[in-house]
C-alpha atoms as a PDB file:
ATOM      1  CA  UNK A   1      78.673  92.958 137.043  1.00  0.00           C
ATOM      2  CA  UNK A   2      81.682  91.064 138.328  1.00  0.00           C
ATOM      3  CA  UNK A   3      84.178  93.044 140.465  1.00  0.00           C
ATOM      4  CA  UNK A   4      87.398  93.892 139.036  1.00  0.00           C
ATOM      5  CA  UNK A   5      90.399  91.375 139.687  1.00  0.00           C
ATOM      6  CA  UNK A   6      92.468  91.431 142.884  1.00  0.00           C
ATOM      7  CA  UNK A   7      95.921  91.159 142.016  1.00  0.00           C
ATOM      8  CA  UNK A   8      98.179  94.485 140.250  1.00  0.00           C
ATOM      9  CA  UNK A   9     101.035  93.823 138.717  1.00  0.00           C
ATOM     10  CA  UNK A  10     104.856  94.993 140.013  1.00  0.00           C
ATOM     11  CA  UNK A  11     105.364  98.141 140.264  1.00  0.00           C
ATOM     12  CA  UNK A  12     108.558  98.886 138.461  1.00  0.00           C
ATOM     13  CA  UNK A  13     106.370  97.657 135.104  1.00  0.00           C
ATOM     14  CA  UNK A  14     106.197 101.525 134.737  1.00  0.00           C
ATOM     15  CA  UNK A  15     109.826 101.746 134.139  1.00  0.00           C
ATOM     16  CA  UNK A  16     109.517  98.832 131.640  1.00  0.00           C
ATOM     17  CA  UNK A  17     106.860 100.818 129.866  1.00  0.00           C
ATOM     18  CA  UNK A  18     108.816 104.104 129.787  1.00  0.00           C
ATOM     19  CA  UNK A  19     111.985 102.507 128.557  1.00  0.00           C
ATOM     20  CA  UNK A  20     109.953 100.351 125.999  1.00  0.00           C
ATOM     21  CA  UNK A  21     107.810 103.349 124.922  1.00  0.00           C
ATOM     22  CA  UNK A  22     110.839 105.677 124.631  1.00  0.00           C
ATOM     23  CA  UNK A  23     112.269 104.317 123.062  1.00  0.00           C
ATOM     24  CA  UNK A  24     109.469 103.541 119.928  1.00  0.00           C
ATOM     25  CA  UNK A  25     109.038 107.311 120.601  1.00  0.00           C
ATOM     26  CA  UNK A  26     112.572 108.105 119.553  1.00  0.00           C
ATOM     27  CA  UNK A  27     112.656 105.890 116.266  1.00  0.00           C
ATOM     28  CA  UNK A  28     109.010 107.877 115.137  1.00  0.00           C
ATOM     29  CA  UNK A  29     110.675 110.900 115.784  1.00  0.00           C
ATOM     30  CA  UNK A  30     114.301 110.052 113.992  1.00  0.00           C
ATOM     31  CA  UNK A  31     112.251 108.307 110.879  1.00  0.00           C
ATOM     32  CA  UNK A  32     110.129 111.432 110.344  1.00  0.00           C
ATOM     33  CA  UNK A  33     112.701 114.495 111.374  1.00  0.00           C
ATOM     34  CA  UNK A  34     115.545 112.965 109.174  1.00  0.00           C
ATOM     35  CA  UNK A  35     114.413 113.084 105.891  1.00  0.00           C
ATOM     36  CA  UNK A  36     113.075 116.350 106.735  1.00  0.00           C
ATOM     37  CA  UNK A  37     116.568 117.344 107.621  1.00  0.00           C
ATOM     38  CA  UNK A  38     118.312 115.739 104.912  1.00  0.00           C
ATOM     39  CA  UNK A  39     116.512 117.453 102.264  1.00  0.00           C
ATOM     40  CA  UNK A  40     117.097 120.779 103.873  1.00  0.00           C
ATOM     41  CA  UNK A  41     120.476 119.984 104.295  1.00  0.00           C
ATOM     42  CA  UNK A  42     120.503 120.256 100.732  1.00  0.00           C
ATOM     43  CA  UNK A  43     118.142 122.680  99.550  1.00  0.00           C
ATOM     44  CA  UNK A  44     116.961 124.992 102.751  1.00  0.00           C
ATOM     45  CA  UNK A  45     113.618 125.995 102.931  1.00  0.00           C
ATOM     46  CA  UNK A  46     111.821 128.805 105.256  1.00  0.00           C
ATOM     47  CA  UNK A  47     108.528 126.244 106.017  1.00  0.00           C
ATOM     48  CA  UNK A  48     111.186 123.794 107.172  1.00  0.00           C
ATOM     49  CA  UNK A  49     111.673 125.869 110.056  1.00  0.00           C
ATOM     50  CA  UNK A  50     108.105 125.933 110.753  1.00  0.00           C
ATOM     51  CA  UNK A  51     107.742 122.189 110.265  1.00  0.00           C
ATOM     52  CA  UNK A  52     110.585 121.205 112.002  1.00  0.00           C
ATOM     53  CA  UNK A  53     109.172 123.048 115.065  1.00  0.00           C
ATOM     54  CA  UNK A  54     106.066 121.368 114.956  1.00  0.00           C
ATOM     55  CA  UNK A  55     107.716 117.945 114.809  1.00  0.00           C
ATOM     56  CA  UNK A  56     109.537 118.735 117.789  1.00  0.00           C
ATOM     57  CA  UNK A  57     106.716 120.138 120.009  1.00  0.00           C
ATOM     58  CA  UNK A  58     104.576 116.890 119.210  1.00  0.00           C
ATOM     59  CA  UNK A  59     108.054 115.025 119.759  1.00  0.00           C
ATOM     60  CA  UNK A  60     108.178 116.582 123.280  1.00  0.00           C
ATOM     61  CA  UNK A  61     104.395 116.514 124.413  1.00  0.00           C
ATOM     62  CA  UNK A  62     104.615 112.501 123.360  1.00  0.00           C
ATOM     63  CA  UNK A  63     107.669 112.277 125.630  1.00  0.00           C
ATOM     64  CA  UNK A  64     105.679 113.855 128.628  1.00  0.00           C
ATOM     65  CA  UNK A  65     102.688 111.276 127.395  1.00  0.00           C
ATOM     66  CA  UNK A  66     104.906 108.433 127.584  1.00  0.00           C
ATOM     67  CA  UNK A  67     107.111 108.849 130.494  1.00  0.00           C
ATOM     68  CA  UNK A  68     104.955 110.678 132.778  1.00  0.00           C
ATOM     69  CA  UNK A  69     101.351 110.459 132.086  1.00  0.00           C
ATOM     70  CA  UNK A  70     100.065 107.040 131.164  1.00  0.00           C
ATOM     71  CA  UNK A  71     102.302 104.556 133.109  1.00  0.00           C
ATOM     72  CA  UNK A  72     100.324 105.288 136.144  1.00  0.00           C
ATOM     73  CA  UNK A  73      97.384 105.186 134.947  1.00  0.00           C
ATOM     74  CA  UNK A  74      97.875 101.718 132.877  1.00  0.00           C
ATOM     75  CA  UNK A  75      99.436 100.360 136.342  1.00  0.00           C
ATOM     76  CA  UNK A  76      96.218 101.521 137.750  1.00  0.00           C
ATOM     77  CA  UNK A  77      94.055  99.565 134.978  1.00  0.00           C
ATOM     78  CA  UNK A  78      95.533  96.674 134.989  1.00  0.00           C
ATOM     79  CA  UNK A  79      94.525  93.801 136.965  1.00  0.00           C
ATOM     80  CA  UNK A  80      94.644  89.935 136.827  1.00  0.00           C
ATOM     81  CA  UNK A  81      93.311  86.728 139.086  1.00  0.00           C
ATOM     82  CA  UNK A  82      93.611  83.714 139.335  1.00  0.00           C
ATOM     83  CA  UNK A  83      90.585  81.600 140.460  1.00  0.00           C
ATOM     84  CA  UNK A  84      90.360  77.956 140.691  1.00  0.00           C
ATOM     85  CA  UNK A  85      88.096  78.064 137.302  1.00  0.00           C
ATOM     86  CA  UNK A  86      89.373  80.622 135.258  1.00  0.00           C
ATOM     87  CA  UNK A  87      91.917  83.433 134.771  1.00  0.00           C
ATOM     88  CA  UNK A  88      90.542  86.859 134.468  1.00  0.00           C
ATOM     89  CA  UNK A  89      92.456  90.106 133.606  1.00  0.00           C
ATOM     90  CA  UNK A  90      91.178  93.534 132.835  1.00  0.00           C
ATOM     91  CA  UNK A  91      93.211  96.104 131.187  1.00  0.00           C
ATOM     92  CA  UNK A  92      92.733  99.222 129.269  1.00  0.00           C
ATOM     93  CA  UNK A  93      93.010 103.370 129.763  1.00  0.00           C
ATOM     94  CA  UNK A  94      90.454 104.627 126.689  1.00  0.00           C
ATOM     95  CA  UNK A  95      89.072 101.084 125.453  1.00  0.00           C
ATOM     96  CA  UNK A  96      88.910  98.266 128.663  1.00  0.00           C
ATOM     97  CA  UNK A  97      89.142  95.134 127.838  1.00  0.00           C
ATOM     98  CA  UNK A  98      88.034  92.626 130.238  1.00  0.00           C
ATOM     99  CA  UNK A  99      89.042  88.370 129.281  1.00  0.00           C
ATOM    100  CA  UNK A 100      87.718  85.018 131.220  1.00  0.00           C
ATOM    101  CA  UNK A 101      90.082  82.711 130.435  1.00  0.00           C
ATOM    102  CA  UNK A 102      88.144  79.226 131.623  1.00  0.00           C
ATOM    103  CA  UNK A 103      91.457  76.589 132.190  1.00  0.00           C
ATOM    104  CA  UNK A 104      89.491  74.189 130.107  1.00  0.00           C
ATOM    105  CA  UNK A 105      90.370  75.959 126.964  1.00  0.00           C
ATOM    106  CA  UNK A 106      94.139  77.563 128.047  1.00  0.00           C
ATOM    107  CA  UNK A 107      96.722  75.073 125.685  1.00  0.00           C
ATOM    108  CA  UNK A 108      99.800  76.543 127.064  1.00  0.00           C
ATOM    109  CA  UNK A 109     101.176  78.518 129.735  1.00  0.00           C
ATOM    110  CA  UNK A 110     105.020  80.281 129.279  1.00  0.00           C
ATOM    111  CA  UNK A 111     107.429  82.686 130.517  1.00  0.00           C
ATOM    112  CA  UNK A 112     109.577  85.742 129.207  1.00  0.00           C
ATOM    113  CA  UNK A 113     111.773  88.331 130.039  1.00  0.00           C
ATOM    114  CA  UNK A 114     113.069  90.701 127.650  1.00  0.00           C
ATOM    115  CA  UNK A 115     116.449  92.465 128.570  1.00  0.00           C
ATOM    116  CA  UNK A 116     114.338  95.415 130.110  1.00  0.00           C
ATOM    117  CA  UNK A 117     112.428  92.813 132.014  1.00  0.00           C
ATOM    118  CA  UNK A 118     115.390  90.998 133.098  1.00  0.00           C
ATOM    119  CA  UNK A 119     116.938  93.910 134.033  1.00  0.00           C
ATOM    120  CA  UNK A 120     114.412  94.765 136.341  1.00  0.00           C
ATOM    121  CA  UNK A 121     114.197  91.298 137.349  1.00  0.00           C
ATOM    122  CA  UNK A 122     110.518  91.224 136.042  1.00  0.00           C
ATOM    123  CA  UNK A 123     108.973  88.127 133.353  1.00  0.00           C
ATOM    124  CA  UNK A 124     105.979  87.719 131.817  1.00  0.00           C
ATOM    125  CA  UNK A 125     103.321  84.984 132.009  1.00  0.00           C
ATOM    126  CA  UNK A 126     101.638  83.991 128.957  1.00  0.00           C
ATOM    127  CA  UNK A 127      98.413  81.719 128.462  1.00  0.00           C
ATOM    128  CA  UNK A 128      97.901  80.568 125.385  1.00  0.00           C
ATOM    129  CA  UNK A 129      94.144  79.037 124.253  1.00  0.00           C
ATOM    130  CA  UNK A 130      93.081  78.538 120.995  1.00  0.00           C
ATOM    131  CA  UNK A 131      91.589  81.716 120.234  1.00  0.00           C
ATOM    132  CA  UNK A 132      95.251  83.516 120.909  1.00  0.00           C
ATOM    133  CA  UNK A 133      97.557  84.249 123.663  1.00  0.00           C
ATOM    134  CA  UNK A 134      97.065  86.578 126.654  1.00  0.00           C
ATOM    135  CA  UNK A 135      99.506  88.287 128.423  1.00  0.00           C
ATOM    136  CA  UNK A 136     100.135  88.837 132.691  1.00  0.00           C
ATOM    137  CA  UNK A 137     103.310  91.134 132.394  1.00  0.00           C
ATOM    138  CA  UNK A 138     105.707  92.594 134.809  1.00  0.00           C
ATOM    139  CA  UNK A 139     105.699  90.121 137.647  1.00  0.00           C
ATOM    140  CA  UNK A 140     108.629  89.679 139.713  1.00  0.00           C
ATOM    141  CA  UNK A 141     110.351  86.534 138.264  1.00  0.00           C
ATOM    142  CA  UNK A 142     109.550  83.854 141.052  1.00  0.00           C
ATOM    143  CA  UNK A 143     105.839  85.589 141.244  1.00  0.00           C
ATOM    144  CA  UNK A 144     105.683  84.784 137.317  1.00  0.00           C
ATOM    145  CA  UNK A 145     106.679  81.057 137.361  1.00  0.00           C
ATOM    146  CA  UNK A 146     104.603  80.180 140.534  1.00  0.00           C
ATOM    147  CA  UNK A 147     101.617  81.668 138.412  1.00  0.00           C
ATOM    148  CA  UNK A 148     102.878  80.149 135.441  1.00  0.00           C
ATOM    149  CA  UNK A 149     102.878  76.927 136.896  1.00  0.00           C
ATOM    150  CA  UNK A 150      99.996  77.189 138.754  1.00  0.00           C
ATOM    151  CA  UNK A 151      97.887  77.783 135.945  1.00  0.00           C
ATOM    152  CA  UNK A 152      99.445  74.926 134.103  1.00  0.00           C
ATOM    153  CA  UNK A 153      98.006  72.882 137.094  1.00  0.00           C
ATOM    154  CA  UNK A 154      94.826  73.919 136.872  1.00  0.00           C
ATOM    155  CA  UNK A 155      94.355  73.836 133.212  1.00  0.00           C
ATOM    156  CA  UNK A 156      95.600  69.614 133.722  1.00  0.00           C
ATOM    157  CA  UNK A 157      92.961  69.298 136.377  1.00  0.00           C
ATOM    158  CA  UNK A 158      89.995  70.907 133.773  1.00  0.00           C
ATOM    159  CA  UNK A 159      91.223  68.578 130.772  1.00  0.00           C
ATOM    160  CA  UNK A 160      90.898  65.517 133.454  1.00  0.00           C
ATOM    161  CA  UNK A 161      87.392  67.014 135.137  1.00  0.00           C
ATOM    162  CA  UNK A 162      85.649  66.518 131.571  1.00  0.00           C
END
């Protein structure tokens, strides 16, 4: 079996992933509590009480999920390379996922920075082949366009190879 990839990613992708994941924490909570609330704003009930307490101990525990528990351990999983041949990345916490990207099939190669991104001064590196789009993210900004347009290089020099 091939050895896992070389390069991690930067570090302060865990406060990316907290923010991002946060916040999509929040809005579940808010779109299921609030109609809960509304209606007992009307009409109380006694199993609201009950319910509303359960909503807010899973609201909690998926706080401590998000924020503390898995952004280690996805920094820890995730991995990327970049060979001469091929780019090869391996992700993953329950189900891995492991791609070989050969440069002969990648179409496209791009940037992006969200606001949290930019904020953190962080892109995004995307390679695009026909089959879909894979994405390197949270790499410091110069780190992502010298890979960007590294792999762009590489992917000319496969097309002219054949």
């Amino acid at each position: 079996m091939r050895p896992l990839p070389s390069q991690k990613l930067n570090p302060r992708i865990k406060m990316v992933w907290r923010l991002s994941d946060t916040i999509s924490t929040v809005g579940i909570f808010l779109g299921c509590f609030l109609p809960f609330y509304i209606v007992w704003c009307i009409e109380p009930y006694s199993w609201f009480d009950v319910l509303a307490l359960i909503e807010i101990v899973l609201f909690a525990a998926a706080l401590v999920l998000v924020l503390f528990v898995l952004p280690p351990i996805r920094f820890m999983r995730w991995r990327y390379e970049l060979s001469e041949d091929y780019l090869d990345i391996a992700k993953g916490i329950i189900w891995r996922e492991r791609y070989i990207i050969p440069f002969i099939r990648v179409q496209n190669t791009d940037t992006r920075q969200g606001p949290i991104l930019r904020a953190l001064g962080l892109s995004s590196v995307t390679v695009s082949t026909a089959a879909g789009a894979h994405e390197i993210p949270g790499l410091a900004s110069q780190e992502a366009e010298e890979l960007r347009d590294r792999a762009a290089e590489l992917a000319r020099l496969a097309r002219e190879d054949v």
